[in-house]
Protein backbone atom coordinates (compact mmCIF):
# COMPACT_ATOMS: atom_id res chain seq x y z
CA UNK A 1 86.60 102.68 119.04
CA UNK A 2 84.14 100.31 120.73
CA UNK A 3 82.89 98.71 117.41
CA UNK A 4 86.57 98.68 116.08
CA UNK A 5 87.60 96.52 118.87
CA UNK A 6 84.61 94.53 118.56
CA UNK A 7 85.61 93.58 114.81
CA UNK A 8 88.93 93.13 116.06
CA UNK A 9 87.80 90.11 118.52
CA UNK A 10 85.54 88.81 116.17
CA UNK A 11 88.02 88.32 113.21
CA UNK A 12 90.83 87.72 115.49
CA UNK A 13 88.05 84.71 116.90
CA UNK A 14 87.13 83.46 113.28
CA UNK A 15 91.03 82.96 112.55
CA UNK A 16 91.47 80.96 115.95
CA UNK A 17 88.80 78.63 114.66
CA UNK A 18 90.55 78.19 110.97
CA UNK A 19 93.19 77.49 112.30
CA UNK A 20 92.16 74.90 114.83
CA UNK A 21 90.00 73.73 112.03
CA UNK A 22 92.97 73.00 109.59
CA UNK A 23 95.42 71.64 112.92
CA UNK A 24 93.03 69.40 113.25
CA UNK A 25 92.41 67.62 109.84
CA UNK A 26 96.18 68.25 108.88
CA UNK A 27 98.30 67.19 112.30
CA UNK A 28 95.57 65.76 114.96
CA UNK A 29 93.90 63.43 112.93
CA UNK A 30 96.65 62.19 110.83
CA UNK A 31 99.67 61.58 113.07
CA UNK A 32 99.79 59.18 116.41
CA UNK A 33 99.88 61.49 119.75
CA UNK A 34 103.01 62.30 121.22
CA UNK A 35 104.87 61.80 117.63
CA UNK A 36 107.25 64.09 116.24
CA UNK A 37 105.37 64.30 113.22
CA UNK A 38 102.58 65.76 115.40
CA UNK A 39 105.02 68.58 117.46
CA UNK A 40 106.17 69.55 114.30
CA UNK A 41 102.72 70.04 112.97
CA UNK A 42 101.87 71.51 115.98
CA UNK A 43 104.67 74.02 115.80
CA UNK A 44 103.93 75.11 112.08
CA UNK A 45 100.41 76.00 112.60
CA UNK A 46 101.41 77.93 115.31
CA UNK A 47 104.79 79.68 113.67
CA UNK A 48 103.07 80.57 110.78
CA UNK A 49 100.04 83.19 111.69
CA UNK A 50 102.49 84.69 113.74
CA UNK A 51 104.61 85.58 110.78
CA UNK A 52 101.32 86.23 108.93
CA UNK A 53 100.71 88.95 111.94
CA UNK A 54 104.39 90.23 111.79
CA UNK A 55 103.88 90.48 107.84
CA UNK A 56 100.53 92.67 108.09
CA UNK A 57 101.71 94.91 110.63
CA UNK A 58 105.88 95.97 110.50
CA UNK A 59 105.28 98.03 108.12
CA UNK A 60 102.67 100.11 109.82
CA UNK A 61 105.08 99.51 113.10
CA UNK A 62 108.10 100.98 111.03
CA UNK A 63 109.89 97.71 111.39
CA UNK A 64 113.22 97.94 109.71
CA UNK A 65 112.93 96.72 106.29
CA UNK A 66 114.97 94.11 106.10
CA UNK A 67 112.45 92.17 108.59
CA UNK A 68 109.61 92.83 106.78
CA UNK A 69 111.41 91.28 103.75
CA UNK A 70 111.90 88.44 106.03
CA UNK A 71 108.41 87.82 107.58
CA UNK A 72 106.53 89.10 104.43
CA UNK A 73 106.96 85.98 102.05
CA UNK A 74 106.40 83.03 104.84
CA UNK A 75 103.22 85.50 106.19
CA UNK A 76 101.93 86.60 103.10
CA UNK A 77 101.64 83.25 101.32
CA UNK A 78 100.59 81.42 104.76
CA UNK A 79 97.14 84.02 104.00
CA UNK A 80 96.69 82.65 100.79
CA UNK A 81 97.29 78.87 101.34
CA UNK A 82 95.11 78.93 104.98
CA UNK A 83 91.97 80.55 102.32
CA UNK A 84 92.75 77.74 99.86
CA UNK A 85 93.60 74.78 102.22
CA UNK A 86 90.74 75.57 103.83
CA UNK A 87 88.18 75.48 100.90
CA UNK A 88 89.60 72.25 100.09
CA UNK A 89 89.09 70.80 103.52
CA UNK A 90 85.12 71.44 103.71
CA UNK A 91 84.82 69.83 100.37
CA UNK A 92 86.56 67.37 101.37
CA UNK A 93 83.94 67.15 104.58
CA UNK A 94 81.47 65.69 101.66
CA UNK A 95 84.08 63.16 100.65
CA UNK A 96 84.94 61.90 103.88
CA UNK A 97 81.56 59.58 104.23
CA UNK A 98 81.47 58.51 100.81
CA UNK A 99 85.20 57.43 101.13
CA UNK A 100 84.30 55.39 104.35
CA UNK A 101 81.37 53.53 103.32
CA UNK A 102 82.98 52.20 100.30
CA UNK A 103 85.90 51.00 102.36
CA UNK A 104 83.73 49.54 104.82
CA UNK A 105 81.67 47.94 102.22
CA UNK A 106 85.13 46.54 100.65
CA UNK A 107 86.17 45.42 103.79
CA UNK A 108 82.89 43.55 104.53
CA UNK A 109 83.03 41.38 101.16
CA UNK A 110 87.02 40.73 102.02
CA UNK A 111 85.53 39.08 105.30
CA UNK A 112 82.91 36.82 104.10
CA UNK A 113 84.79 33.21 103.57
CA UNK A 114 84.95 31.09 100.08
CA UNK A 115 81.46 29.06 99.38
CA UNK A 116 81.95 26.00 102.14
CA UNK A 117 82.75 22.25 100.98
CA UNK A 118 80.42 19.32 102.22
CA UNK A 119 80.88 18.99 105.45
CA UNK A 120 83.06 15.67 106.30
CA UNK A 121 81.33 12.92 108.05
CA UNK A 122 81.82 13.02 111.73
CA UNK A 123 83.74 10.03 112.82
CA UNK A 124 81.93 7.60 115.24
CA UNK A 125 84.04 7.06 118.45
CA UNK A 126 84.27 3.14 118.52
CA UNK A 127 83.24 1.14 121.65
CA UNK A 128 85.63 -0.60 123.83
CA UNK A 129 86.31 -4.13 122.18
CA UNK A 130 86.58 -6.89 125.01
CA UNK A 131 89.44 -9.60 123.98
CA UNK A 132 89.68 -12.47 125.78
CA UNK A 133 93.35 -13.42 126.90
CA UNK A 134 93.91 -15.56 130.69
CA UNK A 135 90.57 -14.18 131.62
CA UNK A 136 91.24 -10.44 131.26
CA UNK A 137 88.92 -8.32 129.12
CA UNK A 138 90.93 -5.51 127.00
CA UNK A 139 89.65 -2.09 125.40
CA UNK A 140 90.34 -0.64 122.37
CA UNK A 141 89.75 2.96 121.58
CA UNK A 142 90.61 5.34 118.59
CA UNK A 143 92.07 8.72 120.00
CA UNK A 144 89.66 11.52 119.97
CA UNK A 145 89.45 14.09 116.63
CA UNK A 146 92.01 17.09 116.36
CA UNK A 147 89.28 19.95 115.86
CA UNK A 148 90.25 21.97 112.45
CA UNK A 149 92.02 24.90 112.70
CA UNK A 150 89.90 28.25 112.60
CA UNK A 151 91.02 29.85 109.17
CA UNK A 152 92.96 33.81 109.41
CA UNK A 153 90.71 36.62 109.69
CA UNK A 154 90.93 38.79 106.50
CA UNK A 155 93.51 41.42 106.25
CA UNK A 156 92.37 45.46 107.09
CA UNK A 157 91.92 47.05 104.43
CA UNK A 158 93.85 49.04 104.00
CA UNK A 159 96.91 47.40 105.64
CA UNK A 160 97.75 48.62 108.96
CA UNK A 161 95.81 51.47 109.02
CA UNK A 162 92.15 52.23 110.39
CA UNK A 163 89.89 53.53 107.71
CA UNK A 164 89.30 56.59 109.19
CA UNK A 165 92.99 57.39 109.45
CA UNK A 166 93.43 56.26 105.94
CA UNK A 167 90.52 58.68 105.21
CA UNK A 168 91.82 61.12 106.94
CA UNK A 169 95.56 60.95 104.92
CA UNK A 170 94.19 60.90 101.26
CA UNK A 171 91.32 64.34 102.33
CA UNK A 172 94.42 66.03 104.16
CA UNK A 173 96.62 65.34 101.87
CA UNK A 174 94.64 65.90 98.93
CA UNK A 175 93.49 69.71 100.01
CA UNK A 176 97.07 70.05 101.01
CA UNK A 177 98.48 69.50 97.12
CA UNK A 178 95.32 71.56 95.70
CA UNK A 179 96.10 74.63 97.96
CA UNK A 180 100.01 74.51 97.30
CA UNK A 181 99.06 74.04 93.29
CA UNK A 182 96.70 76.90 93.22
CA UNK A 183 99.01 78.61 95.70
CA UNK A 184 101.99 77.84 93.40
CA UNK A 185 100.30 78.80 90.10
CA UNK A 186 98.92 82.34 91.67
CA UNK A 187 102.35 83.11 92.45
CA UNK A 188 103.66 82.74 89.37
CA UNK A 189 101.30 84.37 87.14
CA UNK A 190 102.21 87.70 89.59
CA UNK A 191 105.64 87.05 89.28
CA UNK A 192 105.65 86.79 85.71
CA UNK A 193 104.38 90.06 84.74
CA UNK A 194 100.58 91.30 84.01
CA UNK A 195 99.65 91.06 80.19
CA UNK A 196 98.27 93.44 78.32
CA UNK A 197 94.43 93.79 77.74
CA UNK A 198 93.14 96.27 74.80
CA UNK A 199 89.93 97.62 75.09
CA UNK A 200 87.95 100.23 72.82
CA UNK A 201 85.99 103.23 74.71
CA UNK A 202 83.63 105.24 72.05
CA UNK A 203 83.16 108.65 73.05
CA UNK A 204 80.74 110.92 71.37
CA UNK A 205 82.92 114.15 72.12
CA UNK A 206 86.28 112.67 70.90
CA UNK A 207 87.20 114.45 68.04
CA UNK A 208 87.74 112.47 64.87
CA UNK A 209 92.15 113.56 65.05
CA UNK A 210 91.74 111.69 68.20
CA UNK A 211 90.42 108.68 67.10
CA UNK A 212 92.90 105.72 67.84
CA UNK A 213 94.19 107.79 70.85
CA UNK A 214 96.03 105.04 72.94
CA UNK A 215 96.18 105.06 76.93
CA UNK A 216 97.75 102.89 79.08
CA UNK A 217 96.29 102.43 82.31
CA UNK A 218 98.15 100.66 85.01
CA UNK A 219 97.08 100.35 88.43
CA UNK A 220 97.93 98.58 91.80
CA UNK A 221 101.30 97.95 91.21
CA UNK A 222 102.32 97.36 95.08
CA UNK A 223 105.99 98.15 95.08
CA UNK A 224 106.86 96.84 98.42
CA UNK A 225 108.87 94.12 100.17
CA UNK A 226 107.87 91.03 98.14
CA UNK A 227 108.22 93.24 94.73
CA UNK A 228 110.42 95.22 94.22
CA UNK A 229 112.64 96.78 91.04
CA UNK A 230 112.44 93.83 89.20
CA UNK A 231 108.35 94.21 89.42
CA UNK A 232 108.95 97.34 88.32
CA UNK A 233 111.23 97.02 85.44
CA UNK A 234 108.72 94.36 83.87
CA UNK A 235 106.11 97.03 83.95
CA UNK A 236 108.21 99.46 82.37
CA UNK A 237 108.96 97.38 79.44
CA UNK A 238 105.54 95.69 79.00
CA UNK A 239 103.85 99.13 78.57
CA UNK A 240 106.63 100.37 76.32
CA UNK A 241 106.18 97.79 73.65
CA UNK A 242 102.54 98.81 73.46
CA UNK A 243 103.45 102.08 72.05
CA UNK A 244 101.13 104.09 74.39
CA UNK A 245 100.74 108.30 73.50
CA UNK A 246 99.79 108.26 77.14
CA UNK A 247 100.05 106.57 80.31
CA UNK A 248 98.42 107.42 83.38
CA UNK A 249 99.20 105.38 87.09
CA UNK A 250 95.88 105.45 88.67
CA UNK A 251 97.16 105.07 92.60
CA UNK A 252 98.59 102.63 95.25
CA UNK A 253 102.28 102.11 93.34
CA UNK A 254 103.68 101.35 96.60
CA UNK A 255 103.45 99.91 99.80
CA UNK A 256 106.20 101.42 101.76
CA UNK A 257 108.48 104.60 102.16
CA UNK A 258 110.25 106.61 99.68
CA UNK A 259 113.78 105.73 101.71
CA UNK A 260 113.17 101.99 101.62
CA UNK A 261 111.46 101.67 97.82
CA UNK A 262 112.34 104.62 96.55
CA UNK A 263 115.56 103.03 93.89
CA UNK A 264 112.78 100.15 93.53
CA UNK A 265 110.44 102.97 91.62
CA UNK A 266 113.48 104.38 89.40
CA UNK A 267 112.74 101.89 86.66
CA UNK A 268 109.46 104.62 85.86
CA UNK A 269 112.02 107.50 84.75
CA UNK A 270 112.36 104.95 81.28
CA UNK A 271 108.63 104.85 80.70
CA UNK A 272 107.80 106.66 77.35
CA UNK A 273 104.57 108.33 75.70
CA UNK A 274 104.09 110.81 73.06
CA UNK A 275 102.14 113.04 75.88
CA UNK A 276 103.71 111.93 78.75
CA UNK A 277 102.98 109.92 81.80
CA UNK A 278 100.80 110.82 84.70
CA UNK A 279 100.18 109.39 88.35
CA UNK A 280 97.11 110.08 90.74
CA UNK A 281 97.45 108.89 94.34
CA UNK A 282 96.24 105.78 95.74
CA UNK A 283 94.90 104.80 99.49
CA UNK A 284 98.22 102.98 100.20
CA UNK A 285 100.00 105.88 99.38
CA UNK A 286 98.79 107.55 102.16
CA UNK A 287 99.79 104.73 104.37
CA UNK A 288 103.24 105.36 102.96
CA UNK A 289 103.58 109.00 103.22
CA UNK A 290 101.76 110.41 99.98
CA UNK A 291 103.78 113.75 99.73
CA UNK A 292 106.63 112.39 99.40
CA UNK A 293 105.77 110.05 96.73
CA UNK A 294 104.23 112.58 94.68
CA UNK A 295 107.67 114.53 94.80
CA UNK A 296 109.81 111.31 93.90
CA UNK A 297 107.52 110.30 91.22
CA UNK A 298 107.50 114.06 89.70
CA UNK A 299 111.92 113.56 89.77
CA UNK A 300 111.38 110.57 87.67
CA UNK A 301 109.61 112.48 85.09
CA UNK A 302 106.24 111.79 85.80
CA UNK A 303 102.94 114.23 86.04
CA UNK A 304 100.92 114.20 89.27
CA UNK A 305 97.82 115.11 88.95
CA UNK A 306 96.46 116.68 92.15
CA UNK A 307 93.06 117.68 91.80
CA UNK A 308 93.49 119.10 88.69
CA UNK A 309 93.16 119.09 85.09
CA UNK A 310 95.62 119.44 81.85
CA UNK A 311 94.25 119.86 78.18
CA UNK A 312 95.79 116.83 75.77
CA UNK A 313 96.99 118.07 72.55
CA UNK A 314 94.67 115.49 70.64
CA UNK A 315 91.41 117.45 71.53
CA UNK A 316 90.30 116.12 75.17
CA UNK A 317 90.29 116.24 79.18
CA UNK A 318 93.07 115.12 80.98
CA UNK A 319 91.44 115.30 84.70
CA UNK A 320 93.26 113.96 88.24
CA UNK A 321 92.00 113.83 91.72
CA UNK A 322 93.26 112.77 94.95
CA UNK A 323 92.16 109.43 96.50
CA UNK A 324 89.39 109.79 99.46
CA UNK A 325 92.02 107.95 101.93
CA UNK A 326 93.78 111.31 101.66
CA UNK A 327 89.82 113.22 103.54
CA UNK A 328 91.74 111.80 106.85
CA UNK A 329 94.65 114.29 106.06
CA UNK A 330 93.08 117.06 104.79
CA UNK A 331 93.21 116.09 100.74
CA UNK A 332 90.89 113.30 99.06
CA UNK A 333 89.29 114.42 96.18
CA UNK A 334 88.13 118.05 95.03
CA UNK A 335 86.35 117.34 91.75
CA UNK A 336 85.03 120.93 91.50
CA UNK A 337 88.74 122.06 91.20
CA UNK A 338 89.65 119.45 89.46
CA UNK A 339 86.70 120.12 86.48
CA UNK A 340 84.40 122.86 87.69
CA UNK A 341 85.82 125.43 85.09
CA UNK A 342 86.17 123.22 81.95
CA UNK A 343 84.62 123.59 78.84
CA UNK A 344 81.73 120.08 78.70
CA UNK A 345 82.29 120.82 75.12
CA UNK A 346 85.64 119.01 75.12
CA UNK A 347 85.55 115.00 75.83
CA UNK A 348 87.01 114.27 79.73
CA UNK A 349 88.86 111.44 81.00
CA UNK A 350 89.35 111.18 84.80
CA UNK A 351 92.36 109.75 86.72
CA UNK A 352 90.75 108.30 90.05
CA UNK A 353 92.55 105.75 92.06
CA UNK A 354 88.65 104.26 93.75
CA UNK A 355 85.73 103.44 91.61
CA UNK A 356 83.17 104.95 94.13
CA UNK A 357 83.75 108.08 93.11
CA UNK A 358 82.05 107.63 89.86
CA UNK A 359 79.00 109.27 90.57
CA UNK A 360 80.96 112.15 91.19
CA UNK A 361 82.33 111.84 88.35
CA UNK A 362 78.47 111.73 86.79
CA UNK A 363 77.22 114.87 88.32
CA UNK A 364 80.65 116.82 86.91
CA UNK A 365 79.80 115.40 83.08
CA UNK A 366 82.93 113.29 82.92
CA UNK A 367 83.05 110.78 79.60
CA UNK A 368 85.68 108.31 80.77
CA UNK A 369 86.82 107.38 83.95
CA UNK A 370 89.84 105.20 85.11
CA UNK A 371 90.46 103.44 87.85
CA UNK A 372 91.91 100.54 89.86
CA UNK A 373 91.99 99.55 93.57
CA UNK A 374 89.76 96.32 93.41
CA UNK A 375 92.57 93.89 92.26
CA UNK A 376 89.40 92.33 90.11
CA UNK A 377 89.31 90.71 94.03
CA UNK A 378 92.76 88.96 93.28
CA UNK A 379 92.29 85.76 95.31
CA UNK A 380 88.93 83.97 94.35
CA UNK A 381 86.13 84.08 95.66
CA UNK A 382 87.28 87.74 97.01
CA UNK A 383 85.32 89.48 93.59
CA UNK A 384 82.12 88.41 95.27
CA UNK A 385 82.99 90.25 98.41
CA UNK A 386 84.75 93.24 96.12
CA UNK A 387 81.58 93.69 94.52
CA UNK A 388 80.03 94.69 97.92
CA UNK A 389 82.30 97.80 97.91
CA UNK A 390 82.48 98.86 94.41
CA UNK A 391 80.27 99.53 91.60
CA UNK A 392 82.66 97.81 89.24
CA UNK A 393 85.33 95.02 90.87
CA UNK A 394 86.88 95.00 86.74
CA UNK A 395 86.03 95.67 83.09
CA UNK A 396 83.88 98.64 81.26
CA UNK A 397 80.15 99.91 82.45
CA UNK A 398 78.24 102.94 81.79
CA UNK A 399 76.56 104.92 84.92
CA UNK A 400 74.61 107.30 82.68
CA UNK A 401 76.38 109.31 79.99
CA UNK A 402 80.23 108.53 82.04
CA UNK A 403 81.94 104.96 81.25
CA UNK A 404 83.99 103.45 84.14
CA UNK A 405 86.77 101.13 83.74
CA UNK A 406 88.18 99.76 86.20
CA UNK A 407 91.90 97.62 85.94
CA UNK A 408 92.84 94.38 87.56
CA UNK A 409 95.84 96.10 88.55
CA UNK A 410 99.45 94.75 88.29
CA UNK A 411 100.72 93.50 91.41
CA UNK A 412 99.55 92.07 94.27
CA UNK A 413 98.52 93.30 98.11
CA UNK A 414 99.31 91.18 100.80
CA UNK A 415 100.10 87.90 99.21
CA UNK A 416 101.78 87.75 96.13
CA UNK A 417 99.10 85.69 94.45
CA UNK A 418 96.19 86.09 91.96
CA UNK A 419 93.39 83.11 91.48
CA UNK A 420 90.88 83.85 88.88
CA UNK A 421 92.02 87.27 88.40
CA UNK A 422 94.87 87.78 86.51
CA UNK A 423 96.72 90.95 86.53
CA UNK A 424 96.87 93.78 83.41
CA UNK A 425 98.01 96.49 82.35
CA UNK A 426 95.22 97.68 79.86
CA UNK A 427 95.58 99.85 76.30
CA UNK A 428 92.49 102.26 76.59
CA UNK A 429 91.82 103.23 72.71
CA UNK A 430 89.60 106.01 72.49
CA UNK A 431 87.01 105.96 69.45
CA UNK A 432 85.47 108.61 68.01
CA UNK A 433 82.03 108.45 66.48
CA UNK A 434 83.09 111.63 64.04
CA UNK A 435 85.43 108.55 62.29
């Protein structure tokens, strides 16, 4: 508990410093004090982690759903712009000097007057001249020279504005239009749909009539109350078209309970395989009541595989086991149940919503395993800290004589945005070395 609530000051103390950080180059140093543009600023950076916290935790709080619809889009995309805006900023830290001394410089060669003409010559005051009228001497003078007029100073450069303010404008601004357009473009690529990736898997104990065998793997597809049936629906078509003979949901389809996202699932009663479709948990779904899920998935016609194991028609493995979030409630994964019993003569493929538990899946001789859960770390640079987790954040490796592959996923956690890792839904086509 102690060290928990030690994490909890220290992140809670890094985000008071972003966000200070970004008030500061966005409203403090780029609008006049006491300005409305400034209170308005102000107000935003201070609105908009609060929705951010009201976003991360109603659900958790059992907040009515309607509110977390309303706090989740502002919050959730506040997340992704403060990661992006913020990147952009301490680059822009290296621009800021550069921008200044060329200014300066430009301003310096703006002050330095045209080459001077010769000098005029000074005139020579005249002495008084005496005339002589009746006896009375008179003096004439010239009045004295009108000294020239100082010329202008040159203009500021630029007009009106101090250079560091006018620094200031173009670095805020600029890191303000690249977060919003990578922001912007994240969001729509999730919003859109995942595409489909193919991928070949040889395995040695596939037996030639299986050869071809296609599975579609979808994971991560984060029903909840950004996406909803729509999200859903474009799922259910996308792996349709690909013609699948299986399909297999490998965990966290939902963020949220069966009474507030349960008509948001329905679109999965249409999905269609020669052999059926079948779902493992995920961590979320613990977070969302996993029992329950696994019932309202098994009415709309999928297979939940629970720790154990079916035998596929076309000569392998079909294997399932529960997530590890489920070890707090007395589940997780039972791999001995799952595959302790099986013939090793038979090619395996294992359903398992976390990539650690490959070298389980190792020491129980399975030949494929399936997974999701990294989000191929969704928002970049988050694969770099997704590889400190997992053995694989996306794609196929081999740990010994088992293959992992592990999906991008479909949706989206948190914000609805991917940078530099776009979602999928991915054909599996198993290859036999018999053919």
């Amino acid at each position: 508990m102690v060290a928990f609530l030690l994490i909890l000051v220290v992140v809670l103390a890094v985000l008071g410093g972003v966000h200070w950080y970004v008030w500061r180059r966005l409203v403090r140093d780029v609008t006049a004090p006491g300005g409305l543009p400034r209170r308005l600023g102000t107000a935003v950076v201070v609105a908009l982690p609060l929705l951010s916290l009201a976003a991360l935790s109603s659900s958790r709080a059992g907040a009515p759903f309607w509110f977390q619809q309303v706090v989740a889009w502002p919050g959730f995309l506040w997340l992704a712009l403060l990661l992006y805006v913020t990147l952009a900023l301490v680059v822009g830290e290296a621009v800021r000097p550069v921008l200044r001394a060329r200014l300066a410089r430009r301003d310096a060669k703006a002050a330095v007057p045209p080459e001077a003409a010769p000098a005029p010559v000074p005139a020579v005051e005249p002495e008084p001249v005496t005339v002589p009228d009746a006896g009375k001497p008179a003096s004439v003078s010239t009045p004295a020279p009108v000294p020239a007029e100082e010329p202008a100073p040159p203009a500021v450069a630029p007009a009106d504005v101090s250079r560091r303010l006018f620094v200031s404008r173009v670095v805020g601004g600029s890191a303000a239009a690249v977060a919003l357009g990578t922001v912007g473009y994240g969001t729509y690529g999730v919003l859109r749909g995942p595409r489909v990736k193919r991928v070949t898997v040889p395995l040695a104990k596939v037996p030639r009539a299986a050869h071809g065998y296609r599975i579609a793997v979808v994971s991560d597809i984060h029903l909840g109350p950004i996406l909803g049936r729509a999200h859903s629906q474009r799922i259910v078509d996308t792996i349709n078209s690909t013609q699948p003979d299986l399909i297999a949901i490998v965990g966290d389809l939902v963020d949220g309970t069966v009474e507030n996202l349960g008509s948001a699932a329905e679109p999965l009663a249409r999905l269609r395989a020669r052999h059926g479709s079948f779902f493992v948990t995920g961590n979320h779904e613990y977070f969302s009541g996993a029992d329950a899920w696994v019932d309202h998935v098994r009415e709309l016609g999928l297979r939940p595989l629970r720790n154990e194991r079916v035998e596929i028609a076309a000569g392998f493995d079909l294997a399932g086991v529960d997530d590890v979030a489920g070890e707090s409630e007395g589940q997780g994964p039972d791999f001995a149940r799952a595959l302790g019993d099986r013939d090793r003569a038979r090619a395996s493929v294992l359903l398992a919503h976390q990539p650690i538990v490959v070298h389980d899946a190792v020491r129980h001789g399975v030949d494929l395993q399936l997974s999701g859960h990294t989000h191929g770390g969704q928002l970049w640079p988050g694969e770099y800290l997704a590889e400190l987790a997992n053995p694989t954040v996306a794609g196929l490796e081999r740990y010994g004589d088992t293959q992992l592959y592990v999906s991008r996923g479909a949706g989206a956690w948190g914000p609805p945005v991917r940078v530099g890792a776009p979602s999928d839904i991915t054909v599996v086509e198993l290859a036999s070395k018999q053919a």
